[in-house]
PDB file of N, CA and C in Angstrom:
ATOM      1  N   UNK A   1     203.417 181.451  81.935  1.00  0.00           N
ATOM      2  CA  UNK A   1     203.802 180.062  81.864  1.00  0.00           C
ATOM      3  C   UNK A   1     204.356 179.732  80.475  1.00  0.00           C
ATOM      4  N   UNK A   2     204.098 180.041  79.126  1.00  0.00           N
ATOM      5  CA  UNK A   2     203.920 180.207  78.220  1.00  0.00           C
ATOM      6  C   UNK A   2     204.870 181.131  77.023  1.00  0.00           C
ATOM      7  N   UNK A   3     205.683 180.848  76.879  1.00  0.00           N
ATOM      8  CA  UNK A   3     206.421 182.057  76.323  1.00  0.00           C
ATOM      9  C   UNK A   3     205.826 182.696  75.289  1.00  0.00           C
ATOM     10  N   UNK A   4     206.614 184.039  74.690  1.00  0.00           N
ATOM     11  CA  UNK A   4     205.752 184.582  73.578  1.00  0.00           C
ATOM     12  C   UNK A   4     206.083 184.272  72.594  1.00  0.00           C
ATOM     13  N   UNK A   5     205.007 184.455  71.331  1.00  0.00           N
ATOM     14  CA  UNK A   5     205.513 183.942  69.982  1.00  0.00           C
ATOM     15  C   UNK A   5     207.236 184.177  69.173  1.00  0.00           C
ATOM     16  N   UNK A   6     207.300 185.992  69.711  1.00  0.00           N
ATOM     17  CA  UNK A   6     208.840 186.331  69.798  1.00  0.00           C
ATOM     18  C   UNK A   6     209.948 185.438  70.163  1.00  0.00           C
ATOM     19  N   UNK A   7     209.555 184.948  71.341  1.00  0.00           N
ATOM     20  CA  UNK A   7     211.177 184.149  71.778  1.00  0.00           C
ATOM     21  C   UNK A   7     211.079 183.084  71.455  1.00  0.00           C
ATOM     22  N   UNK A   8     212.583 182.551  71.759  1.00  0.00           N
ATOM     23  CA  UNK A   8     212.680 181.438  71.356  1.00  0.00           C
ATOM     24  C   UNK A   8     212.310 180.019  71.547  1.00  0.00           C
ATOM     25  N   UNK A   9     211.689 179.356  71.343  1.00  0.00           N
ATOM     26  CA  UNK A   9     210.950 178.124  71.894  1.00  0.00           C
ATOM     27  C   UNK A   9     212.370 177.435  72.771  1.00  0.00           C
ATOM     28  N   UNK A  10     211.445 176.752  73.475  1.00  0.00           N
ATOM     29  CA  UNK A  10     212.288 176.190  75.155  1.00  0.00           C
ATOM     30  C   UNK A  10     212.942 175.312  74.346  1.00  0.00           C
ATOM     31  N   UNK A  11     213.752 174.607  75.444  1.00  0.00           N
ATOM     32  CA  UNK A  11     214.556 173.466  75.104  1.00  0.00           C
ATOM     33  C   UNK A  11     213.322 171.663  75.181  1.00  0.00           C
ATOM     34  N   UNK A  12     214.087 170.802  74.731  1.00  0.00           N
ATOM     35  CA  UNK A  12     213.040 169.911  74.875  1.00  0.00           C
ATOM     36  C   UNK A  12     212.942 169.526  76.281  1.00  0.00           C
ATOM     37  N   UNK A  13     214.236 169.371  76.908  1.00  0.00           N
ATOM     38  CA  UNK A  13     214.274 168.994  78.609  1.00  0.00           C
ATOM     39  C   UNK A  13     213.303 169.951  79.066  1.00  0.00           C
ATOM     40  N   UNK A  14     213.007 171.583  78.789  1.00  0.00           N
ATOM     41  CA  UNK A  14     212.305 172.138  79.438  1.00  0.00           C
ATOM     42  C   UNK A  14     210.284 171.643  79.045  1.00  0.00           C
ATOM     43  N   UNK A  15     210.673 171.770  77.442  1.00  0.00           N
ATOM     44  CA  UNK A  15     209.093 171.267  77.263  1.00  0.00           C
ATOM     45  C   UNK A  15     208.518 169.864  77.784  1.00  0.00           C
ATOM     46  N   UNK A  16     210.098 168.779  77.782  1.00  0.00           N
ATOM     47  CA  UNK A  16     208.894 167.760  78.753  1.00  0.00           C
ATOM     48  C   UNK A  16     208.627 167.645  80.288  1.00  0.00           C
ATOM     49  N   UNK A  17     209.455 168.763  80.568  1.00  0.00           N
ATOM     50  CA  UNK A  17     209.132 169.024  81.839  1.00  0.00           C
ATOM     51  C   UNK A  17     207.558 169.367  82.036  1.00  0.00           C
ATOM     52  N   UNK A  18     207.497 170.398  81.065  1.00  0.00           N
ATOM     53  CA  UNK A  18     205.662 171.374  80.747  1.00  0.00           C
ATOM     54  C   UNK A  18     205.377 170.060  80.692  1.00  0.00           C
ATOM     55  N   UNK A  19     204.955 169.157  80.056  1.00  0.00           N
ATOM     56  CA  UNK A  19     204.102 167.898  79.474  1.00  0.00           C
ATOM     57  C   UNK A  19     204.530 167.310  81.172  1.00  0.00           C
ATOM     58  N   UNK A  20     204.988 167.129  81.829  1.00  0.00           N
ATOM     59  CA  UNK A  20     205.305 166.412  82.781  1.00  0.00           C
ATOM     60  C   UNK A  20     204.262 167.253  84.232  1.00  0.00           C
ATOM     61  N   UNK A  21     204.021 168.120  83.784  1.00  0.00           N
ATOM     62  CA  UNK A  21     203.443 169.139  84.997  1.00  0.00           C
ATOM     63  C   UNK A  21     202.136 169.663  84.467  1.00  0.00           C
ATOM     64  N   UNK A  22     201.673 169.458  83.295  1.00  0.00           N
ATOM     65  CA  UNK A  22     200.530 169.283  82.864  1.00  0.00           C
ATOM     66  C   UNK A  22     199.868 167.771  83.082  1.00  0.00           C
ATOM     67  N   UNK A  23     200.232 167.302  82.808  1.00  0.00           N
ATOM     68  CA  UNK A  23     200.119 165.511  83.333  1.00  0.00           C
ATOM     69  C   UNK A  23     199.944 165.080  84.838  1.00  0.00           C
ATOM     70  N   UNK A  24     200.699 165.748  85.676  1.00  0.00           N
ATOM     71  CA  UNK A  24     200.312 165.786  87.161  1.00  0.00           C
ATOM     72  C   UNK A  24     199.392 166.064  87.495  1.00  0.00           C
ATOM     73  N   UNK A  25     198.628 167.484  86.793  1.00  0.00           N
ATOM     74  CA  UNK A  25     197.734 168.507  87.013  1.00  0.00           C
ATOM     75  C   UNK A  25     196.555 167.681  86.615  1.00  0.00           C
ATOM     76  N   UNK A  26     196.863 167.078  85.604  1.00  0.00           N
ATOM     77  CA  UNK A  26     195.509 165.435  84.916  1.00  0.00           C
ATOM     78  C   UNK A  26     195.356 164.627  85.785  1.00  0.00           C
ATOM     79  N   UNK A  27     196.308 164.020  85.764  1.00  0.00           N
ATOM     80  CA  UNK A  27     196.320 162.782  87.163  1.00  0.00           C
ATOM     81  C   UNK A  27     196.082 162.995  87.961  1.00  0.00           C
ATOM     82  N   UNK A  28     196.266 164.176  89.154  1.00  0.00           N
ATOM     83  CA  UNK A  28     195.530 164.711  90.535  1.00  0.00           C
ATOM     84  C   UNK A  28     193.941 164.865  90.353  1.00  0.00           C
ATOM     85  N   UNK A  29     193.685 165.212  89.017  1.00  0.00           N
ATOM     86  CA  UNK A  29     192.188 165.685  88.912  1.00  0.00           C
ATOM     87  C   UNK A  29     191.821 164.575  88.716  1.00  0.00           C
ATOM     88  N   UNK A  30     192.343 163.546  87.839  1.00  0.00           N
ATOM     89  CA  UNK A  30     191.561 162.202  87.459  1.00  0.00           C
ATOM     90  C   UNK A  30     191.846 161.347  89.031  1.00  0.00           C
ATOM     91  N   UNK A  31     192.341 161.051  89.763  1.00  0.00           N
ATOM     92  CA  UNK A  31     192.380 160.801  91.046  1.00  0.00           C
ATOM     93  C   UNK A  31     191.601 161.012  91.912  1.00  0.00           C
ATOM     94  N   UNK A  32     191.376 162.247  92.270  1.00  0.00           N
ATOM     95  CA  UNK A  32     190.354 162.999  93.117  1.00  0.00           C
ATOM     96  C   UNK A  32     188.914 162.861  92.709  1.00  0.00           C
ATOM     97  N   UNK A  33     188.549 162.791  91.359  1.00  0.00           N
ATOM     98  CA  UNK A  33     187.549 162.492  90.727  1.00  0.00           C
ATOM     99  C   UNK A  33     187.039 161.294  91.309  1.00  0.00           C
ATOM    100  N   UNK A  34     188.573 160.360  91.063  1.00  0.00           N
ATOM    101  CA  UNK A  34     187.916 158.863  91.080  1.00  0.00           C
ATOM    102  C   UNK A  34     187.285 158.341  92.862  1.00  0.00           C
ATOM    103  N   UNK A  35     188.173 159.113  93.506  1.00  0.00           N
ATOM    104  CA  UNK A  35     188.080 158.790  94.953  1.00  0.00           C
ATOM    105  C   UNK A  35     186.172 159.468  94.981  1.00  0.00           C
ATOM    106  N   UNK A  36     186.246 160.914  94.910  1.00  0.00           N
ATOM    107  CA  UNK A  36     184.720 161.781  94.865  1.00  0.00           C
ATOM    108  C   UNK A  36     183.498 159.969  94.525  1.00  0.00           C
ATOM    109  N   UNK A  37     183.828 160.172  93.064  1.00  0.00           N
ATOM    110  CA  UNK A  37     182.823 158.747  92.550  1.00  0.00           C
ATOM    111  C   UNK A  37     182.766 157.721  93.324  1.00  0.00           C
ATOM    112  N   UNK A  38     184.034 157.127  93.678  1.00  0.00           N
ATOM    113  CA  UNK A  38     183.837 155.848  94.163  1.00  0.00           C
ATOM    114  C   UNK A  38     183.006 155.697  95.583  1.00  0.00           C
ATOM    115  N   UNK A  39     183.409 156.977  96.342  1.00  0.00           N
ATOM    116  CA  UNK A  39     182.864 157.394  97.634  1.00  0.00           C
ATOM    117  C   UNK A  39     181.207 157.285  97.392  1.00  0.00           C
ATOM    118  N   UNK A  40     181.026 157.920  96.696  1.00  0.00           N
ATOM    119  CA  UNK A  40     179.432 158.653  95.952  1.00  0.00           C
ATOM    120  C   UNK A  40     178.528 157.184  95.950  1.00  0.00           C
ATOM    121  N   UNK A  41     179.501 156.585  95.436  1.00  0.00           N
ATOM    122  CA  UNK A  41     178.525 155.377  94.183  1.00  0.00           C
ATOM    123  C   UNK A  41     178.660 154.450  95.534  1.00  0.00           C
ATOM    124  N   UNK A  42     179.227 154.169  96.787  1.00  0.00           N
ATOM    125  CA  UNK A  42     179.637 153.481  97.924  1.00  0.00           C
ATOM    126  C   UNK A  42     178.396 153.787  98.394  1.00  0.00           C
ATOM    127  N   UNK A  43     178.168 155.566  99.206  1.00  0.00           N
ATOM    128  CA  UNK A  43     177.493 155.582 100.091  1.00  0.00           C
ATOM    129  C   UNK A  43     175.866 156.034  99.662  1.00  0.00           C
ATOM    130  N   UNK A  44     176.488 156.144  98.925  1.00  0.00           N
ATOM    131  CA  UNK A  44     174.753 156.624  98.203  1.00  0.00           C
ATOM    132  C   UNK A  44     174.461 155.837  97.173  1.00  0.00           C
ATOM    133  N   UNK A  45     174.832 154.538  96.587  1.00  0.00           N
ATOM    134  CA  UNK A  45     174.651 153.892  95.698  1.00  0.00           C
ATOM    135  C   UNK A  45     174.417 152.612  95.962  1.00  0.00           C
ATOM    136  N   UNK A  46     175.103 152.472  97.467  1.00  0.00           N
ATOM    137  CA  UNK A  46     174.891 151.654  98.022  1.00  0.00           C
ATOM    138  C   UNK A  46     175.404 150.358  97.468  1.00  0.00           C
ATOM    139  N   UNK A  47     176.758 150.462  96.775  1.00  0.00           N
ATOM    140  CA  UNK A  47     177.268 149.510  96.361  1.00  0.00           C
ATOM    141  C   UNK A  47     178.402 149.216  96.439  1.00  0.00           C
ATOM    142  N   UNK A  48     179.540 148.170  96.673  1.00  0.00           N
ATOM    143  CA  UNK A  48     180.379 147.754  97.486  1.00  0.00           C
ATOM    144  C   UNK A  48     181.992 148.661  96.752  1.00  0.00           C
ATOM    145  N   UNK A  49     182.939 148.620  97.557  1.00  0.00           N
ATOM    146  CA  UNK A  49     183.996 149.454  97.156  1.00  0.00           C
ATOM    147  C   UNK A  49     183.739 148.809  95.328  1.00  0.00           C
ATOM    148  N   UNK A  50     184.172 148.085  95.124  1.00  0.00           N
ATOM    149  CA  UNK A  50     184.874 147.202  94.151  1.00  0.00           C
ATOM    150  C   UNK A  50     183.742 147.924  92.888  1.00  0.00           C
ATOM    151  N   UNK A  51     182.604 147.398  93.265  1.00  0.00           N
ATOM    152  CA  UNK A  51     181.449 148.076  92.112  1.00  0.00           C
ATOM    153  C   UNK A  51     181.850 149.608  91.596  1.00  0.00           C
ATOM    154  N   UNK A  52     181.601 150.299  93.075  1.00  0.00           N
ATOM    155  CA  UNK A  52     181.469 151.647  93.061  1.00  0.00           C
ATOM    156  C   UNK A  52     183.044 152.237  92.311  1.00  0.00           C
ATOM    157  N   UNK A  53     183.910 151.642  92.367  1.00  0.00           N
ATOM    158  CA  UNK A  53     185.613 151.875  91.787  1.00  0.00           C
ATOM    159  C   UNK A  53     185.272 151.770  90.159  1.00  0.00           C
ATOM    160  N   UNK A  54     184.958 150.591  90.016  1.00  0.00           N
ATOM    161  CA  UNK A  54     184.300 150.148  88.628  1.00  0.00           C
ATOM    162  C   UNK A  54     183.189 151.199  88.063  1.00  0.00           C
ATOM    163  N   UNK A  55     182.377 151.595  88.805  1.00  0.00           N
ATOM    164  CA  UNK A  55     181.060 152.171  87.516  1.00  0.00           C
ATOM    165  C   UNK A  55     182.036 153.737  88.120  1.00  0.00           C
ATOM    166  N   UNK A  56     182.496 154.518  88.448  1.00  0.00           N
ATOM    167  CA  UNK A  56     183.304 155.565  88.827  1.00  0.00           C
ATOM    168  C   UNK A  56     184.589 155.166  87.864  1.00  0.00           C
ATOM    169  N   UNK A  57     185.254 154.142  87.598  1.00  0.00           N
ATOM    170  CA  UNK A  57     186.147 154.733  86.351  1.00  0.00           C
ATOM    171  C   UNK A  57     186.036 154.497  85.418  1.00  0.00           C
ATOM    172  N   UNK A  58     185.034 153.915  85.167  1.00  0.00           N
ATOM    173  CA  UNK A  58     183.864 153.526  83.611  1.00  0.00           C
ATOM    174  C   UNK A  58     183.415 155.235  83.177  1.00  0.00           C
ATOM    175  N   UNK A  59     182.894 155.773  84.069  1.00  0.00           N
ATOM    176  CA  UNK A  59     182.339 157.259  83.467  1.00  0.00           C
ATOM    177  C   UNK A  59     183.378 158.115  83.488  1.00  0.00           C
ATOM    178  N   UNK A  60     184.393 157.862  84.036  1.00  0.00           N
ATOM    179  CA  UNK A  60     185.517 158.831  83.988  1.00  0.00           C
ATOM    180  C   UNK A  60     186.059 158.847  82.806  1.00  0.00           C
ATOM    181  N   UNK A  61     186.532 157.386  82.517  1.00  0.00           N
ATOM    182  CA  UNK A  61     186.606 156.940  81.255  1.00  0.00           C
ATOM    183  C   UNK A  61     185.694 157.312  80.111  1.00  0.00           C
ATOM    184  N   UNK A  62     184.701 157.818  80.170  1.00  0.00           N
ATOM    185  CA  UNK A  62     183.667 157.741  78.782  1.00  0.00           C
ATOM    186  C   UNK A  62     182.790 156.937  78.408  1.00  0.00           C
ATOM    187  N   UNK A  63     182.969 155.545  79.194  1.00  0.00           N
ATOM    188  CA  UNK A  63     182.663 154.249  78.728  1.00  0.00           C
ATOM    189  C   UNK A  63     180.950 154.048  79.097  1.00  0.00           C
ATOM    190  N   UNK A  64     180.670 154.666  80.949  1.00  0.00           N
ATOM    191  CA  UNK A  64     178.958 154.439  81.322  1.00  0.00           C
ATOM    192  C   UNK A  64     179.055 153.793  82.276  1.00  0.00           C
ATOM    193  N   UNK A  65     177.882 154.037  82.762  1.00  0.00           N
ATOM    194  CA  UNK A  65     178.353 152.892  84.278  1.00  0.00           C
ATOM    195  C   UNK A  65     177.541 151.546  84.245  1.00  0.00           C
ATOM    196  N   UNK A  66     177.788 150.722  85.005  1.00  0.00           N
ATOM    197  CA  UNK A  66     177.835 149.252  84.984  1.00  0.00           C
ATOM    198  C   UNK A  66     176.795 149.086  86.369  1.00  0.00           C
ATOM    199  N   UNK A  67     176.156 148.202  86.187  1.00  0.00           N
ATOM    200  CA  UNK A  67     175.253 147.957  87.253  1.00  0.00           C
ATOM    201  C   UNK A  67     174.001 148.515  87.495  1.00  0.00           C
ATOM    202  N   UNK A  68     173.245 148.301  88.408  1.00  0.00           N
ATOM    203  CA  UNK A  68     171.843 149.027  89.187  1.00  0.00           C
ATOM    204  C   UNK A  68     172.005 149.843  89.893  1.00  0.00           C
ATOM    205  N   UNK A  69     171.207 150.519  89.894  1.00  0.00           N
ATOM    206  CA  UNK A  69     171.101 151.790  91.056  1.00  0.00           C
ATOM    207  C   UNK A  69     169.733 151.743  92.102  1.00  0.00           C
ATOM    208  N   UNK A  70     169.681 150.620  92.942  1.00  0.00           N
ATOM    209  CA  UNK A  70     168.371 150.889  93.612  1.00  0.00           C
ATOM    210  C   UNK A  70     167.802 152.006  94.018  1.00  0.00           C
ATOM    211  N   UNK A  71     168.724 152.657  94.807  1.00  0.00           N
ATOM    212  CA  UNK A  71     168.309 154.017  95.325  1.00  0.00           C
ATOM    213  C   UNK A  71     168.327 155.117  94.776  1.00  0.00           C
ATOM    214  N   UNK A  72     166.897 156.326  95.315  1.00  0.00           N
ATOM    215  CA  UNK A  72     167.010 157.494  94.307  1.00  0.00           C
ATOM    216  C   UNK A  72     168.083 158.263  94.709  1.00  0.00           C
ATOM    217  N   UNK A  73     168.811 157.953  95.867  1.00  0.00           N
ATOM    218  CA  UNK A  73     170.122 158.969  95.944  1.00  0.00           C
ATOM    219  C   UNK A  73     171.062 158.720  95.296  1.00  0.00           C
ATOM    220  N   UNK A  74     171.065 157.019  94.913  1.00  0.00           N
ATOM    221  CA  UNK A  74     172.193 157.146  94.192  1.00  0.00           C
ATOM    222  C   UNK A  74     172.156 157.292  92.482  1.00  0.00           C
ATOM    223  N   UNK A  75     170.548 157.152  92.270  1.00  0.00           N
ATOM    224  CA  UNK A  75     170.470 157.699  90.750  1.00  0.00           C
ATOM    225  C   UNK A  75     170.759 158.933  90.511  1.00  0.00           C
ATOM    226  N   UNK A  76     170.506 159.978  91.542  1.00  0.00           N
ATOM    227  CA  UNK A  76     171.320 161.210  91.560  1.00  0.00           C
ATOM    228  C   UNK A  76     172.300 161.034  91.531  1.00  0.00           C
ATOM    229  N   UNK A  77     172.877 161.037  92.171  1.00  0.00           N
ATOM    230  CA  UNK A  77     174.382 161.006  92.600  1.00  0.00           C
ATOM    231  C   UNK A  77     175.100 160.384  91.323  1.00  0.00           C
ATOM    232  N   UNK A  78     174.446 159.197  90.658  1.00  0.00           N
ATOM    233  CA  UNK A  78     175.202 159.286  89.234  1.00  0.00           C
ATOM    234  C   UNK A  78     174.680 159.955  88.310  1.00  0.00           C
ATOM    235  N   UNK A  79     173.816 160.333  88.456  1.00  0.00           N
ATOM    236  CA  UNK A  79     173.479 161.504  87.411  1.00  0.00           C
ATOM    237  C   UNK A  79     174.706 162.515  87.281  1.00  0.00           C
ATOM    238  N   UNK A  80     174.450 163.307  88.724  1.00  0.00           N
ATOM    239  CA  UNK A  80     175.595 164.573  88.383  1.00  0.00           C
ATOM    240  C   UNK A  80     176.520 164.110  88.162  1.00  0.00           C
ATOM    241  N   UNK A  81     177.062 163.189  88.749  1.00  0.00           N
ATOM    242  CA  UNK A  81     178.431 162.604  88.395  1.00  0.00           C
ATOM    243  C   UNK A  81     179.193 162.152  86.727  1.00  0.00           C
ATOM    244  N   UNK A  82     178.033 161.560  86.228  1.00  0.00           N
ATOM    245  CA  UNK A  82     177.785 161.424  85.024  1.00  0.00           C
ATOM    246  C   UNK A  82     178.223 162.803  84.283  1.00  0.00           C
ATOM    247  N   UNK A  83     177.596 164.192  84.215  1.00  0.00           N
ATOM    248  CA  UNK A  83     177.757 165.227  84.089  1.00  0.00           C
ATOM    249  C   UNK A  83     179.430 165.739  84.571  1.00  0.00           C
ATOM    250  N   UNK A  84     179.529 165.386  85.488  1.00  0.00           N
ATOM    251  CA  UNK A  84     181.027 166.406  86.185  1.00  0.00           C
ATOM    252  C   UNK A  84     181.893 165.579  85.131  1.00  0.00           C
ATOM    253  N   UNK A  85     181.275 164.248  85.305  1.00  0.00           N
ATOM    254  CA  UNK A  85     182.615 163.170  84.393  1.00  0.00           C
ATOM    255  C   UNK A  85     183.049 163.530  83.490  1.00  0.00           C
ATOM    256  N   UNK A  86     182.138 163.861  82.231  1.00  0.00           N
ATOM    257  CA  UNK A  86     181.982 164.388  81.193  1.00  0.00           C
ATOM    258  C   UNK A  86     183.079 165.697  80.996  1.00  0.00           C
ATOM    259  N   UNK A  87     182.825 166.339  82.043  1.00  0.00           N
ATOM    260  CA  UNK A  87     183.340 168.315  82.390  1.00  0.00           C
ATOM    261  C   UNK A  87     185.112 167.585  82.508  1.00  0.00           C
ATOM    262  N   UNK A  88     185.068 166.636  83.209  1.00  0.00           N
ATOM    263  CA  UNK A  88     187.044 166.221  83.724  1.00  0.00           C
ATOM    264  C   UNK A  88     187.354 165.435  82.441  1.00  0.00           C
ATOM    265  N   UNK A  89     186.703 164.776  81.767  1.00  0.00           N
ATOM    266  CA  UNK A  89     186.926 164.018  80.476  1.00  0.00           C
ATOM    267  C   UNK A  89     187.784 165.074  79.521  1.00  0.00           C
ATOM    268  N   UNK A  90     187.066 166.587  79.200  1.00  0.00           N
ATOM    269  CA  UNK A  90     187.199 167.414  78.523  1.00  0.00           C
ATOM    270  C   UNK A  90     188.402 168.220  78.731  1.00  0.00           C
ATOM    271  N   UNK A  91     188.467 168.372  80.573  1.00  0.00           N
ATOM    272  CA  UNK A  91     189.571 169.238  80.868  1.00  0.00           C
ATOM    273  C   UNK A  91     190.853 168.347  81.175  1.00  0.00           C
ATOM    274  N   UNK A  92     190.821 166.993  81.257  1.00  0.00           N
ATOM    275  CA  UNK A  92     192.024 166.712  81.081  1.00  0.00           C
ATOM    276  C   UNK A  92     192.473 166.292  79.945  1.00  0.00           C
ATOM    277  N   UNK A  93     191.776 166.316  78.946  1.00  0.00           N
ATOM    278  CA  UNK A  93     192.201 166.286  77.545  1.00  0.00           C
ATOM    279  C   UNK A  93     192.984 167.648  77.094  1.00  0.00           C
ATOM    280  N   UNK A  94     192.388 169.055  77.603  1.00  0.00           N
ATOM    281  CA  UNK A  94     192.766 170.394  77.242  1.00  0.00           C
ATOM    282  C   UNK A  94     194.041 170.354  77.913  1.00  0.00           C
ATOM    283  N   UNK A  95     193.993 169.855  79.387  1.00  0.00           N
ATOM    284  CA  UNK A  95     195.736 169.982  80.368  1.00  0.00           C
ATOM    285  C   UNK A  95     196.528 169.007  79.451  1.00  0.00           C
ATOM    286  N   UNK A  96     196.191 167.696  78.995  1.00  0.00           N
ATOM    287  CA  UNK A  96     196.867 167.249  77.952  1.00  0.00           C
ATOM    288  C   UNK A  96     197.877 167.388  76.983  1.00  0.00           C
ATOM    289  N   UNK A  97     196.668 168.161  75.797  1.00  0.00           N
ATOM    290  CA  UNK A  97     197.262 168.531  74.418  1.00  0.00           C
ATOM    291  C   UNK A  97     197.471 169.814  74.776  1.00  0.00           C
ATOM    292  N   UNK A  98     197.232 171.257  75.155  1.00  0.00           N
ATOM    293  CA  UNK A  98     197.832 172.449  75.417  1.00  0.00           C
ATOM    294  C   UNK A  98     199.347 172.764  75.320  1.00  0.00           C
ATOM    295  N   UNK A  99     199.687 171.876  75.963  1.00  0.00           N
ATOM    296  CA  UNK A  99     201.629 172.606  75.599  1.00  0.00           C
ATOM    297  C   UNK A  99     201.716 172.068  74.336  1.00  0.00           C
ATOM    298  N   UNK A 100     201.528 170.603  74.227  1.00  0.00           N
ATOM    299  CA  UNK A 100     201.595 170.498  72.635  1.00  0.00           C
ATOM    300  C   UNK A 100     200.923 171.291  71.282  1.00  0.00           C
ATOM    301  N   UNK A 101     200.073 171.857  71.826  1.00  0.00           N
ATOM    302  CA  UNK A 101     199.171 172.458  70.548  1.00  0.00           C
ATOM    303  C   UNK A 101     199.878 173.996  70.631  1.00  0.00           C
ATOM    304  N   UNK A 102     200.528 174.197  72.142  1.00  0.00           N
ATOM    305  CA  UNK A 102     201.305 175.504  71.951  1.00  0.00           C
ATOM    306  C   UNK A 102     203.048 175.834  71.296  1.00  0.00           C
ATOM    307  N   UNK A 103     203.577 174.311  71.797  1.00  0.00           N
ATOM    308  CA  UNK A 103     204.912 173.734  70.545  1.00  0.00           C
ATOM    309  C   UNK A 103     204.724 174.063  69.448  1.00  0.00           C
ATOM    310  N   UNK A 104     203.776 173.409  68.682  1.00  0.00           N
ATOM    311  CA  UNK A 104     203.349 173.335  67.431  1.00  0.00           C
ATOM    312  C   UNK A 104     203.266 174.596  67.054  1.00  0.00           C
ATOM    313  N   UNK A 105     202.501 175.589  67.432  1.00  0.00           N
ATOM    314  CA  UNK A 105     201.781 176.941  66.866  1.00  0.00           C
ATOM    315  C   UNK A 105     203.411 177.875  67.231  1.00  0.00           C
ATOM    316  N   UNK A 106     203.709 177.677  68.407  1.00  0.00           N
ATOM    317  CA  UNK A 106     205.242 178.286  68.617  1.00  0.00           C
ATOM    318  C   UNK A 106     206.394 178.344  67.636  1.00  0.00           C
ATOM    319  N   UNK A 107     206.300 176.866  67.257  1.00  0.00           N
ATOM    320  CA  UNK A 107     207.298 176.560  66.166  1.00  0.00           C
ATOM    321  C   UNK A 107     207.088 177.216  64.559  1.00  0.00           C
ATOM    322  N   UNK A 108     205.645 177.402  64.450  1.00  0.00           N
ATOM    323  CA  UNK A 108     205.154 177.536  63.150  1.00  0.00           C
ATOM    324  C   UNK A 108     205.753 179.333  63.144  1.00  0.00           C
ATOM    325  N   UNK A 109     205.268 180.099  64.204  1.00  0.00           N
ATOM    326  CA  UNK A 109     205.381 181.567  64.880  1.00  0.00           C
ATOM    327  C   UNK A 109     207.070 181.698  64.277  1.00  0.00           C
ATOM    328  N   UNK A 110     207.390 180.622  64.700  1.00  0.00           N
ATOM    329  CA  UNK A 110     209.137 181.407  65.075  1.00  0.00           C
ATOM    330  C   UNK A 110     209.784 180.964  64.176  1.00  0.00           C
ATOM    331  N   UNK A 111     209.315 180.192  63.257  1.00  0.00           N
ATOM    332  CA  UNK A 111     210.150 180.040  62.372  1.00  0.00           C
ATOM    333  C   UNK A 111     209.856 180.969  61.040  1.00  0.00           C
ATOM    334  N   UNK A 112     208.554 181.291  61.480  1.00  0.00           N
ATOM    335  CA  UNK A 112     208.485 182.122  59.944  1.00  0.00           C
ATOM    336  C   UNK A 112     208.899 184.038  60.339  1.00  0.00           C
ATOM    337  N   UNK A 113     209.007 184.591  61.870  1.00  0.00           N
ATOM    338  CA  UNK A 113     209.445 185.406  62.248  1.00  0.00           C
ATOM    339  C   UNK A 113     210.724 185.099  61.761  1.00  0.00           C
ATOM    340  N   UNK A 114     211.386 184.239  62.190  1.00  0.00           N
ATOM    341  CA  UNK A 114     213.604 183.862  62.106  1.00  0.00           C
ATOM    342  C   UNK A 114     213.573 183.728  60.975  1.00  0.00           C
ATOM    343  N   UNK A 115     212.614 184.044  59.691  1.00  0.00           N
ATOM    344  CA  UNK A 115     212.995 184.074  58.121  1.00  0.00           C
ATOM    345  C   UNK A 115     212.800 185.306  58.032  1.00  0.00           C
ATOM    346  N   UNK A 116     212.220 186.299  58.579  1.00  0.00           N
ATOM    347  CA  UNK A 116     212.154 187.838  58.314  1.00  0.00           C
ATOM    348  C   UNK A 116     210.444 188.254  57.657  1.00  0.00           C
ATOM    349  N   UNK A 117     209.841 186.824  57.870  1.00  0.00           N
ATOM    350  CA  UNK A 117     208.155 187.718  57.250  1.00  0.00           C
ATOM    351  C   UNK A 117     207.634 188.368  58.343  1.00  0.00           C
TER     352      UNK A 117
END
């Protein structure tokens, strides 16, 4: 996916394409996440779409969730969730910055190779 330090870094049309298909790859996961939670925090939380949307993109977000949890299924259920949130917080930060942190290190690579060190 990735070219090697050797060649020549892509064009920019091609790198924001990468940033454009890394970003999909975020958004499908942050999506699917949110639907998983909202479902979760609905049927086992026992709390209405609108809540369950809310404390599901509060933890997705970082932020915590909002409200009561009467039931012990759904104190589970945000527990792990709480946990996975955390795990998609991290990896769509990495699908994120990755092509960029690989631009950067690419550029640094090839320009000091195209001077002859």
């Amino acid at each position: 996916m990735y070219e090697h330090r050797r060649q020549r870094p892509i064009s920019r049309r091609r790198f924001v394409g990468r940033l454009l298909h890394s970003a999909a790859y975020a958004g499908g996961l942050v999506a699917g996440s949110l639907v998983i939670g909202t479902a979760g925090y609905h049927w086992l939380g026992g709390q209405g779409w609108i809540d369950s949307l809310l404390n599901a993109a509060m933890l997705l977000g970082g932020m915590g969730p909002v409200g009561d949890l009467p039931s012990t299924a759904g104190k589970l259920f945000a527990a792990g969730f709480a946990l996975y949130a955390g795990m998609v917080f991290l990896i769509v930060a990495g699908l994120l910055l990755t092509p960029l942190f690989h631009r950067v290190l690419h550029l640094f690579h090839w320009e000091a190779d195209a001077k002859g060190d």
